[in-house]
Every structure is written in C-alpha cells, then in structure tokens.
Protein backbone atom coordinates (compact mmCIF):
# COMPACT_ATOMS: atom_id res chain seq x y z
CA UNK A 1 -4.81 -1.31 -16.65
CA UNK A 2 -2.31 1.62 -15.69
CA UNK A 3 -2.06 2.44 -11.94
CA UNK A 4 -2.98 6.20 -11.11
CA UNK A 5 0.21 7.85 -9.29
CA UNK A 6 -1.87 10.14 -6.64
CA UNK A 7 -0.95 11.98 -3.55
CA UNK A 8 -1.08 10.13 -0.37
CA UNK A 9 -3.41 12.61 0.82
CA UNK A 10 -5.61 11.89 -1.86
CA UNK A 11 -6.56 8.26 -0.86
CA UNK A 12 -10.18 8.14 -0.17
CA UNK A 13 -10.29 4.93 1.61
CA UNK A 14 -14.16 4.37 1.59
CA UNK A 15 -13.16 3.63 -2.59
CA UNK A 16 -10.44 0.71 -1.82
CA UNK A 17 -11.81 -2.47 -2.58
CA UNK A 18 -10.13 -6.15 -2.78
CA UNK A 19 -8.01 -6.89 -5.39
CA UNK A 20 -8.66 -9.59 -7.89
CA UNK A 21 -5.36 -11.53 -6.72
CA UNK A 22 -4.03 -12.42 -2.83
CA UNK A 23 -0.79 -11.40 -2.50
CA UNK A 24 1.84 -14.02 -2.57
CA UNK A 25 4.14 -14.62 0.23
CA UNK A 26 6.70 -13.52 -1.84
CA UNK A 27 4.42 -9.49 -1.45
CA UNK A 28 3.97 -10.45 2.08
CA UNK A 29 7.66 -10.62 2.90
CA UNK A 30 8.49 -7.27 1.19
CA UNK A 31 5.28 -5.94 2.93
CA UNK A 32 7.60 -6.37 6.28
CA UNK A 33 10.49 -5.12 4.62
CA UNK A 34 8.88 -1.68 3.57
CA UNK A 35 8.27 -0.85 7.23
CA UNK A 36 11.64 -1.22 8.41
CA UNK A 37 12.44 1.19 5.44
CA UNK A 38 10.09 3.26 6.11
CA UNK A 39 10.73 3.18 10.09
CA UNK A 40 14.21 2.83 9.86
CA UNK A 41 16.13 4.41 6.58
CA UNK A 42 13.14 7.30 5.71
CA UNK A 43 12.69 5.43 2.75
CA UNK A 44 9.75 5.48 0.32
CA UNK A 45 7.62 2.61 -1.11
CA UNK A 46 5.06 2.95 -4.10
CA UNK A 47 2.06 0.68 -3.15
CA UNK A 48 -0.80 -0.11 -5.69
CA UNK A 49 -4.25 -1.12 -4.54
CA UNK A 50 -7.31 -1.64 -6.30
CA UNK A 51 -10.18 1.08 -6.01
CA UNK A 52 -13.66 1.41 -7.11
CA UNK A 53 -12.31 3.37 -9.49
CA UNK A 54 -9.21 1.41 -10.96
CA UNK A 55 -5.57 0.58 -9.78
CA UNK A 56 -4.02 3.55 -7.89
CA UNK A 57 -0.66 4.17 -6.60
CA UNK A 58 0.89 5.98 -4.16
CA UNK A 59 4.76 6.73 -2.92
CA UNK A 60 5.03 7.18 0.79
CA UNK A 61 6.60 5.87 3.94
CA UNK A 62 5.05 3.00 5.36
CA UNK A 63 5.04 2.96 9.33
CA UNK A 64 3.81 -0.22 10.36
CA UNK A 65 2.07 -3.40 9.11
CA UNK A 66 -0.56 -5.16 10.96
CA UNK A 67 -2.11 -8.74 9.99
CA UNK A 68 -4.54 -6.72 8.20
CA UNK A 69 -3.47 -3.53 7.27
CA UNK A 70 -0.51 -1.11 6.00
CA UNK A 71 -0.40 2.33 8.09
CA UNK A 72 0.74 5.47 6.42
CA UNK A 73 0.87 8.79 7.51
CA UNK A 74 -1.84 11.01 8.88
CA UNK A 75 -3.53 7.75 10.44
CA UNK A 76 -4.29 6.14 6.76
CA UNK A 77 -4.51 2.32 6.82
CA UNK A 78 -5.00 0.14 3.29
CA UNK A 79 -5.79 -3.50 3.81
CA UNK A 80 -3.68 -5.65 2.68
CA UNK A 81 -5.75 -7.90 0.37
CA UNK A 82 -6.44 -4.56 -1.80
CA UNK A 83 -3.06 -4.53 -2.67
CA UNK A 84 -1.70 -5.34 -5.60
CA UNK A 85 2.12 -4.68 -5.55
CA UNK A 86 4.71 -3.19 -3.57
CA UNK A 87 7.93 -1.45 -5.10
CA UNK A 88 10.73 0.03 -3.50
C-alpha cells in the first residue's frame, strides 16, 4: 500500500494506530539522527506511520525523540511503534 504525502497539520492523531512491524534498531538509530537534523541543520525528514485509514506520510522537522514518541511542530507527538519508516 502507497503512503499518503499530507500536511503536517493534517495529522489527526486520534487515527494513528500501531504498525504491523516494530521498528528495527537499525529505524531506531536514524530516529536519533533525524532530531539532530531537525534541531541542528533545519533539515526535513519524511516519516510514515500507520493510520486507521492507511500508511500516511509526512515531511517535517523533527524536534525531539522520547522513548515513546517523535515531537513535531505545533506540540504533535507520533509514537514510535506506529511508525513505519523514516527517510531523510
């Protein structure tokens, strides 16, 4: 199935569910690595996570990562077992 490219504003977070797969450690350690582009270089990631309504994707800054979650802007946080990939 064919990830959705939306607006980060359009991320209705009440619609992100789990995705089938845990991310690999191989995800987790570019997780880290889009915060310090984000944070440090401006720099843009495109995230996919699963939704109740199919794969979506979105290209934004990330500005921090918890244990749990990814923070964007305007106070938007995705868990991070509902992602699927990370590209930058």
């Amino acid at each position: 199935m064919i990830a959705e490219l939306i607006e980060k504003e359009e991320i209705d977070v009440s619609k992100i569910i789990p995705a089938e797969t845990h991310l690999s450690e191989e995800l987790n350690t570019r997780l880290a690595s889009t915060a310090r582009l984000g944070n440090e270089f401006k720099g843009k990631a495109t995230i996919t996570f699963n939704t109740t309504e199919g794969p979506k994707k979105v290209s934004t800054t990330v500005w921090s990562v918890t244990e749990k979650y990814i923070q964007l802007k305007n106070n938007i946080h995705i868990p991070i077992k509902c992602i699927i990939d990370i590209e930058f």
